[in-house]
C-alpha atoms as a PDB file:
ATOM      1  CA  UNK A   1      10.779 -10.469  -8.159  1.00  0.00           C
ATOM      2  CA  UNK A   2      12.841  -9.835  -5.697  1.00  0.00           C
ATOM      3  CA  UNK A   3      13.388  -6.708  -2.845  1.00  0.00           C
ATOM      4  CA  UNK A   4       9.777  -7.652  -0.980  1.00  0.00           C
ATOM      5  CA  UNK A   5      12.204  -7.775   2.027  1.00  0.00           C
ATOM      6  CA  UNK A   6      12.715  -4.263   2.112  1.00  0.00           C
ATOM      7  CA  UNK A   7       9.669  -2.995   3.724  1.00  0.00           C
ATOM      8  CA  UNK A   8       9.652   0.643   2.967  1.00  0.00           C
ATOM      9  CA  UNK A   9       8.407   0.829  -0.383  1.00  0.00           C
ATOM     10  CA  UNK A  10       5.953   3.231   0.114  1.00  0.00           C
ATOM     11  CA  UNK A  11       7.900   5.602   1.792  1.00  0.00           C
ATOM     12  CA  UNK A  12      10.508   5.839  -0.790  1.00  0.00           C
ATOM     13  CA  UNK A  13       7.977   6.116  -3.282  1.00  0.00           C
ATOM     14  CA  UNK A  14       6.328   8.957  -1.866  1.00  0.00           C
ATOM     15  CA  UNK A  15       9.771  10.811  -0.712  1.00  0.00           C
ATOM     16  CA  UNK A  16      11.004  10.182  -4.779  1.00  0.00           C
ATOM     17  CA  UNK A  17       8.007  11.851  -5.831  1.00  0.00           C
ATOM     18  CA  UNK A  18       8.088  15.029  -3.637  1.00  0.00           C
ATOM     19  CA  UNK A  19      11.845  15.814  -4.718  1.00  0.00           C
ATOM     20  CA  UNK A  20      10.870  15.135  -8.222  1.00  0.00           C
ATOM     21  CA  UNK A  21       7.554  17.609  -8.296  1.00  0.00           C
ATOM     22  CA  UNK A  22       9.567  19.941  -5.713  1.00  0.00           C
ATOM     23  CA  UNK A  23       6.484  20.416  -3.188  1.00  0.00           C
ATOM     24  CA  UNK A  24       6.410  18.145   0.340  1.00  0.00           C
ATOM     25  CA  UNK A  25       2.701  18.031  -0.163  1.00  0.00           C
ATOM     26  CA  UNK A  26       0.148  15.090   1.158  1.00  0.00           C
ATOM     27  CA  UNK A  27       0.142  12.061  -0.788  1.00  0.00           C
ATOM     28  CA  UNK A  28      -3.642  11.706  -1.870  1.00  0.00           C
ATOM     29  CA  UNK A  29      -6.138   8.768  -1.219  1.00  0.00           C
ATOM     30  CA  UNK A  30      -5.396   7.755  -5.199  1.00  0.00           C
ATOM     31  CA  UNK A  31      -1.840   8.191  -4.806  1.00  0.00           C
ATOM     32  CA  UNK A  32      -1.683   5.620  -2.221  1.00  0.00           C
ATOM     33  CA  UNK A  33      -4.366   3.569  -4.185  1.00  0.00           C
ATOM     34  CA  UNK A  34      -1.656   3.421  -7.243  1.00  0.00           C
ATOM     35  CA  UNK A  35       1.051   2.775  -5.110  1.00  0.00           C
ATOM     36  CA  UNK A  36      -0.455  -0.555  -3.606  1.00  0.00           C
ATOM     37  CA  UNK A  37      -1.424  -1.256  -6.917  1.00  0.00           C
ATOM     38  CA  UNK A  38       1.695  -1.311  -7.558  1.00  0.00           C
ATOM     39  CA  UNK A  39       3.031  -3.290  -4.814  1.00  0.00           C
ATOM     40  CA  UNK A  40       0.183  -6.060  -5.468  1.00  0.00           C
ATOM     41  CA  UNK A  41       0.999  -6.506  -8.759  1.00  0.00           C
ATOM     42  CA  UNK A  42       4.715  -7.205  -8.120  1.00  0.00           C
ATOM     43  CA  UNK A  43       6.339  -4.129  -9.077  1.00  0.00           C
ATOM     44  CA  UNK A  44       9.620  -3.582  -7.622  1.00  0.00           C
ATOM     45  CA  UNK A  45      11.046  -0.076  -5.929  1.00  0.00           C
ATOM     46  CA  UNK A  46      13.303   0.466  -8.611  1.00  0.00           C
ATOM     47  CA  UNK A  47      11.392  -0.154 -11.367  1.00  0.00           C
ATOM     48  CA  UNK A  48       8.475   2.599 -10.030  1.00  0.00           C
ATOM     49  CA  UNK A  49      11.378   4.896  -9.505  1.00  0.00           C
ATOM     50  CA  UNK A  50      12.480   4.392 -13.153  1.00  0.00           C
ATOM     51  CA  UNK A  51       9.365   4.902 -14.492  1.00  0.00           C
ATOM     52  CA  UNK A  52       8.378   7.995 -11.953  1.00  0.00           C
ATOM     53  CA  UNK A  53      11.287   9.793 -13.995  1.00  0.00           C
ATOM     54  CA  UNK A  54      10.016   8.648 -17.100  1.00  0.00           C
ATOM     55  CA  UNK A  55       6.900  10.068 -16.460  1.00  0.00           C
ATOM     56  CA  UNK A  56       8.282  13.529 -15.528  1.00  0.00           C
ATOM     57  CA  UNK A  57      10.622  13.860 -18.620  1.00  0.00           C
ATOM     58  CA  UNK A  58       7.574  12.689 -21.036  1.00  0.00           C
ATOM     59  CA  UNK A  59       5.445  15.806 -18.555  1.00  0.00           C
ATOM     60  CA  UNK A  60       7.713  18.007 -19.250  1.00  0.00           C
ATOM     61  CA  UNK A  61       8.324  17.738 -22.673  1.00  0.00           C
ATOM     62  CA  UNK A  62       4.818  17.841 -23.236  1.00  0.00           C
ATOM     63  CA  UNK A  63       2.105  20.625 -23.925  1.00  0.00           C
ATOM     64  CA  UNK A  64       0.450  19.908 -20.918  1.00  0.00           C
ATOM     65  CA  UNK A  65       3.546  20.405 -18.373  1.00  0.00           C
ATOM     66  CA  UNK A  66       4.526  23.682 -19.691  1.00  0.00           C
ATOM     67  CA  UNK A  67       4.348  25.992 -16.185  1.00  0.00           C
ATOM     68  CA  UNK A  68       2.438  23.466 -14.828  1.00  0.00           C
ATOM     69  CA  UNK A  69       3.774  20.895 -11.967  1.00  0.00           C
ATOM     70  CA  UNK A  70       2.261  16.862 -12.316  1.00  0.00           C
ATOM     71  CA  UNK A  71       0.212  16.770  -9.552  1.00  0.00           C
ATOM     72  CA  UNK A  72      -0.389  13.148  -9.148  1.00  0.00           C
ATOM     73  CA  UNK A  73       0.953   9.495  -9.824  1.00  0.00           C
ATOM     74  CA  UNK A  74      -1.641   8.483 -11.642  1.00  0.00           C
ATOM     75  CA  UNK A  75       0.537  10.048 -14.877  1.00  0.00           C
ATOM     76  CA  UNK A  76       3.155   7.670 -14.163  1.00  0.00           C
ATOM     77  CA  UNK A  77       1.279   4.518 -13.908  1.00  0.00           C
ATOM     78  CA  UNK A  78       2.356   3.513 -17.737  1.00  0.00           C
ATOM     79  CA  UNK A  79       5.715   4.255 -17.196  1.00  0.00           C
ATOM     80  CA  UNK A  80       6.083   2.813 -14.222  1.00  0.00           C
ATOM     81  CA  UNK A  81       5.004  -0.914 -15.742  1.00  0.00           C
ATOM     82  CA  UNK A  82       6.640  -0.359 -18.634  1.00  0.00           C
ATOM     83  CA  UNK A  83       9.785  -0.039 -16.780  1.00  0.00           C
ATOM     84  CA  UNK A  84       9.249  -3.127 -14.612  1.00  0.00           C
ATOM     85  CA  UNK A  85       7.836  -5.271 -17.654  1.00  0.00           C
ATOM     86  CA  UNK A  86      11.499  -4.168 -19.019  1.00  0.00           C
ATOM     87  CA  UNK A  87      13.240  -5.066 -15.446  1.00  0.00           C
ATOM     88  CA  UNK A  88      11.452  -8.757 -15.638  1.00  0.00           C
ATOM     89  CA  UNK A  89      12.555  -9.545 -18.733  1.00  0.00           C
ATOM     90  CA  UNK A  90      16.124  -8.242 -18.635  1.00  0.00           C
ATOM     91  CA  UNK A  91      16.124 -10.414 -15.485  1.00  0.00           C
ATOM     92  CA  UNK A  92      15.095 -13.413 -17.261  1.00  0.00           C
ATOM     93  CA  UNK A  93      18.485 -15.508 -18.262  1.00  0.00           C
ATOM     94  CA  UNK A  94      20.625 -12.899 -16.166  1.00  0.00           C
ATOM     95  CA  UNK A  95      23.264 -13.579 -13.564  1.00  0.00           C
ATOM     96  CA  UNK A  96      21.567 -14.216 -10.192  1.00  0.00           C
ATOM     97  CA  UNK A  97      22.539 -11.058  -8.229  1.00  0.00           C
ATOM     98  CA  UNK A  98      24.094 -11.068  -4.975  1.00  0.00           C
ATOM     99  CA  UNK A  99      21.819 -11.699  -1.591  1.00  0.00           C
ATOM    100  CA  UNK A 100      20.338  -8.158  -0.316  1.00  0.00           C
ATOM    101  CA  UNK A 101      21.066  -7.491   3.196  1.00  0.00           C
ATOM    102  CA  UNK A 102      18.419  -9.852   5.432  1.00  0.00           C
ATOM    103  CA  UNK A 103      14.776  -8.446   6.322  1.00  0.00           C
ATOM    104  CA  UNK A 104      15.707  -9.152  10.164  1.00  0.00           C
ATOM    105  CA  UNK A 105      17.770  -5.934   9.627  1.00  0.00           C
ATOM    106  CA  UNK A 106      14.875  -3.857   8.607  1.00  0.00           C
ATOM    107  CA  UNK A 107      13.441  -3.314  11.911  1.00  0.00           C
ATOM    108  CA  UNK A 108      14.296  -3.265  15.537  1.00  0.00           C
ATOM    109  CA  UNK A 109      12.340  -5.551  17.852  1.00  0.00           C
ATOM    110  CA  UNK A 110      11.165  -2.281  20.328  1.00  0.00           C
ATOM    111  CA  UNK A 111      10.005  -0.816  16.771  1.00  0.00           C
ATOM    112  CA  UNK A 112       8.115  -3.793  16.155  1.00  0.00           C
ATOM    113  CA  UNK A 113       6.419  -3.911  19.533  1.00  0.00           C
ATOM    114  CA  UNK A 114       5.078  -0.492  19.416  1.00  0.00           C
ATOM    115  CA  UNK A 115       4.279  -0.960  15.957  1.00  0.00           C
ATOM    116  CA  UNK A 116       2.079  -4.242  17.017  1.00  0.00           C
ATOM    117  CA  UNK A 117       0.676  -2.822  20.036  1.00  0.00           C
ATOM    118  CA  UNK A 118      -0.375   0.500  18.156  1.00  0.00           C
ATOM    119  CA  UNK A 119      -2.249  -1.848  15.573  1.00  0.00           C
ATOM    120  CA  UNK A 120      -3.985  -3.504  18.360  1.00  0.00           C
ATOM    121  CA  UNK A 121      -5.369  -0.466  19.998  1.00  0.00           C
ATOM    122  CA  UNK A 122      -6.817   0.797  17.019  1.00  0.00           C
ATOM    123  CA  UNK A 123      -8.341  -2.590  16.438  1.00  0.00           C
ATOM    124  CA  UNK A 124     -10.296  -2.571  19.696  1.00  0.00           C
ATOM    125  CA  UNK A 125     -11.009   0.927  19.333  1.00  0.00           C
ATOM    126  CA  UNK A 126     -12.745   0.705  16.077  1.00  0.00           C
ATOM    127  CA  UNK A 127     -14.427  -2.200  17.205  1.00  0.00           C
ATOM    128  CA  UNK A 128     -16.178  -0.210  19.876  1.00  0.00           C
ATOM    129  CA  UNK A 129     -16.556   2.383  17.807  1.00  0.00           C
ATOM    130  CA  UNK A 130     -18.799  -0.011  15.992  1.00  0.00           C
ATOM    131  CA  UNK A 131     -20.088  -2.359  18.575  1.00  0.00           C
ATOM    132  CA  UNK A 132     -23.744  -0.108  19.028  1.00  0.00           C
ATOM    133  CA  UNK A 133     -24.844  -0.402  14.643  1.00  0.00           C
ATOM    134  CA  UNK A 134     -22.735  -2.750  13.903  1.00  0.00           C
ATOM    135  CA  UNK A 135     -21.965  -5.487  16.159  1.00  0.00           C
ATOM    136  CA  UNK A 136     -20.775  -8.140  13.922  1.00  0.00           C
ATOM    137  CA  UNK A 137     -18.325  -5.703  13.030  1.00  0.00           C
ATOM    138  CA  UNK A 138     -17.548  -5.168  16.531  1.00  0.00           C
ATOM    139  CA  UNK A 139     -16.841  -9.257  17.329  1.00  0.00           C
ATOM    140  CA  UNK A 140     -14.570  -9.496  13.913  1.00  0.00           C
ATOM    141  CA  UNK A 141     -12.370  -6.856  14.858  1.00  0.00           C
ATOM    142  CA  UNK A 142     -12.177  -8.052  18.123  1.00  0.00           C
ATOM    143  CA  UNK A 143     -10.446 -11.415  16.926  1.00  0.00           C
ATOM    144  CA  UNK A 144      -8.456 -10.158  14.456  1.00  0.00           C
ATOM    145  CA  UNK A 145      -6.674  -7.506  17.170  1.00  0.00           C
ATOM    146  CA  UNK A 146      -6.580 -11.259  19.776  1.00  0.00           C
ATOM    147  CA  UNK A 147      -4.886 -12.771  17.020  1.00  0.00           C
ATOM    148  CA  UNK A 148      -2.207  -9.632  16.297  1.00  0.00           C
ATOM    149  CA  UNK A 149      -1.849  -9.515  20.094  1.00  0.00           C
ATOM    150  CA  UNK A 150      -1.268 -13.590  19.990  1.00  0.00           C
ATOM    151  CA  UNK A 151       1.649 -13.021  17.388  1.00  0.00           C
ATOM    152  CA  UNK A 152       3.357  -9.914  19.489  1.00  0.00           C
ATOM    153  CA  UNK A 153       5.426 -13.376  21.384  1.00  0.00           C
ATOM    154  CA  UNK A 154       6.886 -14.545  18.205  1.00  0.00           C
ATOM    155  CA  UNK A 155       8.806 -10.993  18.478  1.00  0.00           C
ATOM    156  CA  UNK A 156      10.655 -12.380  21.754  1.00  0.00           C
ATOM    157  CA  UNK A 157      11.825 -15.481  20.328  1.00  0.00           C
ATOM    158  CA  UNK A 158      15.498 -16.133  20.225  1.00  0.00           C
ATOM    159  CA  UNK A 159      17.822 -15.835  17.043  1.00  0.00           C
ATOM    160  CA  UNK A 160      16.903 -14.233  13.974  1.00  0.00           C
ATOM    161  CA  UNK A 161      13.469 -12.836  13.048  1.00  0.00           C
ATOM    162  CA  UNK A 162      11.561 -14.271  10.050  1.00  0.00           C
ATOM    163  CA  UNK A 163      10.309 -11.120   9.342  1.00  0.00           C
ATOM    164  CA  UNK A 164       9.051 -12.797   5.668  1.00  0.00           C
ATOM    165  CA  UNK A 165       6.894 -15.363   7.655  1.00  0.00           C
ATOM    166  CA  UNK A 166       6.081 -12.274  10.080  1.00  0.00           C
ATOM    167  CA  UNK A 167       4.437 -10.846   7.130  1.00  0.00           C
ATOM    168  CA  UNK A 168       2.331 -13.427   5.482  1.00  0.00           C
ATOM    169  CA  UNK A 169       0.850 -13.573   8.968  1.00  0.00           C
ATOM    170  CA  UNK A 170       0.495 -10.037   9.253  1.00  0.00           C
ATOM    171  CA  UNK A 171      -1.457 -10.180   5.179  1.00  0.00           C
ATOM    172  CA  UNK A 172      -3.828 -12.621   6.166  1.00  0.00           C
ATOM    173  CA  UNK A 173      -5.189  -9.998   8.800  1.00  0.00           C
ATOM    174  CA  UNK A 174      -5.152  -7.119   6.406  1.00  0.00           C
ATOM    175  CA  UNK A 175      -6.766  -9.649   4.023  1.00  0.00           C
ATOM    176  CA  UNK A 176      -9.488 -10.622   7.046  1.00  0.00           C
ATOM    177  CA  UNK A 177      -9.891  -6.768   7.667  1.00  0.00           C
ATOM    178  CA  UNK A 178     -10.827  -5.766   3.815  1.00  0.00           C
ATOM    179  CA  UNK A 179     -12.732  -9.116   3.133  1.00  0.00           C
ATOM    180  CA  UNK A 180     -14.686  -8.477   6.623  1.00  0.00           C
ATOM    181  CA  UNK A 181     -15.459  -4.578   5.439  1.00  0.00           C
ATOM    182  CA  UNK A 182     -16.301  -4.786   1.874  1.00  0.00           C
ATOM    183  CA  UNK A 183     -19.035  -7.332   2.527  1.00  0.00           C
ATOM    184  CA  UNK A 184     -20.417  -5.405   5.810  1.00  0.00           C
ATOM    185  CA  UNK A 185     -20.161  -2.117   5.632  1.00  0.00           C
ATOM    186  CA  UNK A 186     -23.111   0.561   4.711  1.00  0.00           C
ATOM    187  CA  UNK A 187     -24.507   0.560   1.403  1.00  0.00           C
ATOM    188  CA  UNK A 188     -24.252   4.284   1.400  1.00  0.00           C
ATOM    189  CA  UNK A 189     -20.977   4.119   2.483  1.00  0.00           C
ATOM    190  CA  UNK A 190     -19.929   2.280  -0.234  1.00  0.00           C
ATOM    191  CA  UNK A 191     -21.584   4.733  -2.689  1.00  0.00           C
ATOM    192  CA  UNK A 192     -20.279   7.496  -1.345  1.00  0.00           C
ATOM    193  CA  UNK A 193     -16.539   5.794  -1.869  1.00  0.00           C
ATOM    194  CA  UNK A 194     -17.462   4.628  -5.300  1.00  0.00           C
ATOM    195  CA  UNK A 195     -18.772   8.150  -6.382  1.00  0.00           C
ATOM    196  CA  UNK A 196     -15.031   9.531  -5.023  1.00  0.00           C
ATOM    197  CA  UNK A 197     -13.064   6.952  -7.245  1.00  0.00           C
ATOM    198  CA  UNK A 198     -15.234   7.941  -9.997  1.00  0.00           C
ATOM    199  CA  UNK A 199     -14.514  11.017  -9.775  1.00  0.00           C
ATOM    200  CA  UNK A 200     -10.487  10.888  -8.969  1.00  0.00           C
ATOM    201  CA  UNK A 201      -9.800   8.534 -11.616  1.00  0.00           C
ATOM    202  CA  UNK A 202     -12.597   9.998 -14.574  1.00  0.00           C
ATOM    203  CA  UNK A 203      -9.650  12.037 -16.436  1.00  0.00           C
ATOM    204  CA  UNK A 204      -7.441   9.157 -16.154  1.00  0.00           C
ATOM    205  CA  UNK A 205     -10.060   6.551 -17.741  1.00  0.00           C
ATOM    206  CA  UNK A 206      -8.458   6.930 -21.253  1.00  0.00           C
ATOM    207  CA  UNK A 207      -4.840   6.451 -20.479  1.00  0.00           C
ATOM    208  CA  UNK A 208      -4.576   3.569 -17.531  1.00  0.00           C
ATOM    209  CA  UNK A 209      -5.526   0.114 -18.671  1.00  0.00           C
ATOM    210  CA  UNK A 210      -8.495  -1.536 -17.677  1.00  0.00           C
ATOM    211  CA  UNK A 211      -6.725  -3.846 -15.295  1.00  0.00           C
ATOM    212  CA  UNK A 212      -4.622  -1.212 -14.003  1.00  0.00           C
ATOM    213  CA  UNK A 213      -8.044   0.780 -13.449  1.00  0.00           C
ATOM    214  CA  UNK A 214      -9.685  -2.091 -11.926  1.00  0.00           C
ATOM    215  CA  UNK A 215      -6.588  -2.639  -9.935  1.00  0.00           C
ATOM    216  CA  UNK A 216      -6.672   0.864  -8.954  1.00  0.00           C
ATOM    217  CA  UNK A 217     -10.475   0.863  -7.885  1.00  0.00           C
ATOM    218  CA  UNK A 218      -9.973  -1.909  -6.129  1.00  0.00           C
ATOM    219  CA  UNK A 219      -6.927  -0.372  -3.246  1.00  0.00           C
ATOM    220  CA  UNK A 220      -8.761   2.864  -2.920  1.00  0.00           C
ATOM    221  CA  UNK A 221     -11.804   1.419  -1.773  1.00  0.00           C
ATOM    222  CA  UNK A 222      -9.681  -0.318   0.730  1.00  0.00           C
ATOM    223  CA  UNK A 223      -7.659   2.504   1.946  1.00  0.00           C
ATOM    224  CA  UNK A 224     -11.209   4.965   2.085  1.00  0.00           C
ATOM    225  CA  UNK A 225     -12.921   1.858   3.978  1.00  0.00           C
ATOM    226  CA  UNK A 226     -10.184   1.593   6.896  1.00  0.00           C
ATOM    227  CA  UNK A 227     -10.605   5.205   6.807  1.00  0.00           C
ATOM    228  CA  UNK A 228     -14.091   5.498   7.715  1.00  0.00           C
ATOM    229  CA  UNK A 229     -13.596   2.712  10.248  1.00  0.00           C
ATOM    230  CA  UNK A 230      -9.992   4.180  11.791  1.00  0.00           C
ATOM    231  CA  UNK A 231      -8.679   1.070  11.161  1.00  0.00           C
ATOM    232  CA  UNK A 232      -4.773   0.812   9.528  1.00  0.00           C
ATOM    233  CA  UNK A 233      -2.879  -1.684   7.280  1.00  0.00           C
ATOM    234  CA  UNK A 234      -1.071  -3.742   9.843  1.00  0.00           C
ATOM    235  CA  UNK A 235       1.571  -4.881   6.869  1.00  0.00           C
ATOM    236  CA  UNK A 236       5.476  -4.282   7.680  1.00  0.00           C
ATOM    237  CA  UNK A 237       5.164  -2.163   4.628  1.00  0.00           C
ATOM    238  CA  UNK A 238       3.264   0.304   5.918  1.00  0.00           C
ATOM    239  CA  UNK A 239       5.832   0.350   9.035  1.00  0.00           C
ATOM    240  CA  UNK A 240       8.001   3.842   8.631  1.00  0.00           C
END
């Protein structure tokens, strides 16, 4: 699909959804679990805006939204795939549209610096953080911030920026970070996450798909586990 060059899909996301429930309130650890769903599973901005609307029209004209405001995006989830399924396939023997505007336009290169440098302090911190109980920890988090650090050079290089390559680098890390956490951290600590999940997603059970569900487990374990460590996605998407 294509728009994966524009790199603030979560933000729109979460702005479209305050002006459409009318309240600037905090984005919840689920809400940010559906919305990477979404973003793993290919589903582009407009499509999730689509169905977002969707989902507040079938709200309201329901029993359930009378007085009441939808508190959470885990409503929309169905609507939201529906109207991406409908986006794929009304793509499929369509006129190829015209070239967006290039990713190197995204993002300044001073933006990009701090960005990279911010990443790289809250690498090292959380590896000291966990250097005393968990030192193995400690050492993997230490190379991944070296190798961050390493790419900050490609950011002075001369012409335009491949900010698409930029980011397969920078997904590899994230994908080090959550491979090295899942299989290290606390067995408590992972209870304690999965009890949460349980718990967010237990009214939900009947209406999401068990792929979307599994999906949906899957990202907020993630997000809780660079929680706990203080660690943050080091994606250009999560760049704002």
């Amino acid at each position: 699909m294509d728009g994966w060059n524009y790199f603030n899909y979560f933000t729109e996301i979460e702005e479209y959804f305050w002006k459409k429930r009318g309240a600037h309130l905090l984005v919840s650890p689920l809400d940010w679990a559906i919305m990477e769903a979404w973003h793993k599973a290919g589903v582009p901005l407009e499509a999730a805006l689509k169905g977002i609307d969707r989902a507040f029209e079938s709200y309201q004209r329901s029993r359930r939204g009378a007085g009441k405001a939808l508190k959470n995006l885990a409503y929309c989830t169905d609507a939201v795939l529906e109207a991406a399924e409908e986006q794929q396939e009304a793509a499929v023997g369509s006129t190829p549209k015209a070239a967006r505007t290039p990713a190197s336009e995204a993002f300044s290169r001073d933006e990009l610096k701090t960005y990279f440098a911010k990443n790289v302090a809250y690498l090292k911190a959380a590896a000291e953080k966990s250097l005393p109980q968990q030192p193995e920890i400690a050492g993997r988090l230490t190379e991944i911030a070296e190798s961050l650090h390493s790419s900050s050079p490609l950011l002075d290089t001369p012409g335009t920026l491949d900010l698409e390559d930029l980011e397969r680098r920078l997904t590899i890390l994230d994908e080090k970070i959550q491979a090295l956490l899942t299989s290290h951290a606390a067995e408590e600590l992972m209870l304690k996450i999965r009890r949460e999940v349980d718990g967010q997603l237990a009214m939900y059970r009947r209406k999401m798909k068990s792929e979307q569900l599994a999906m949906v487990e899957k990202q907020y374990v993630q997000k809780r586990l660079l929680e706990e460590f203080g660690i943050p996605r080091l994606s250009l998407f999560y760049l704002s």
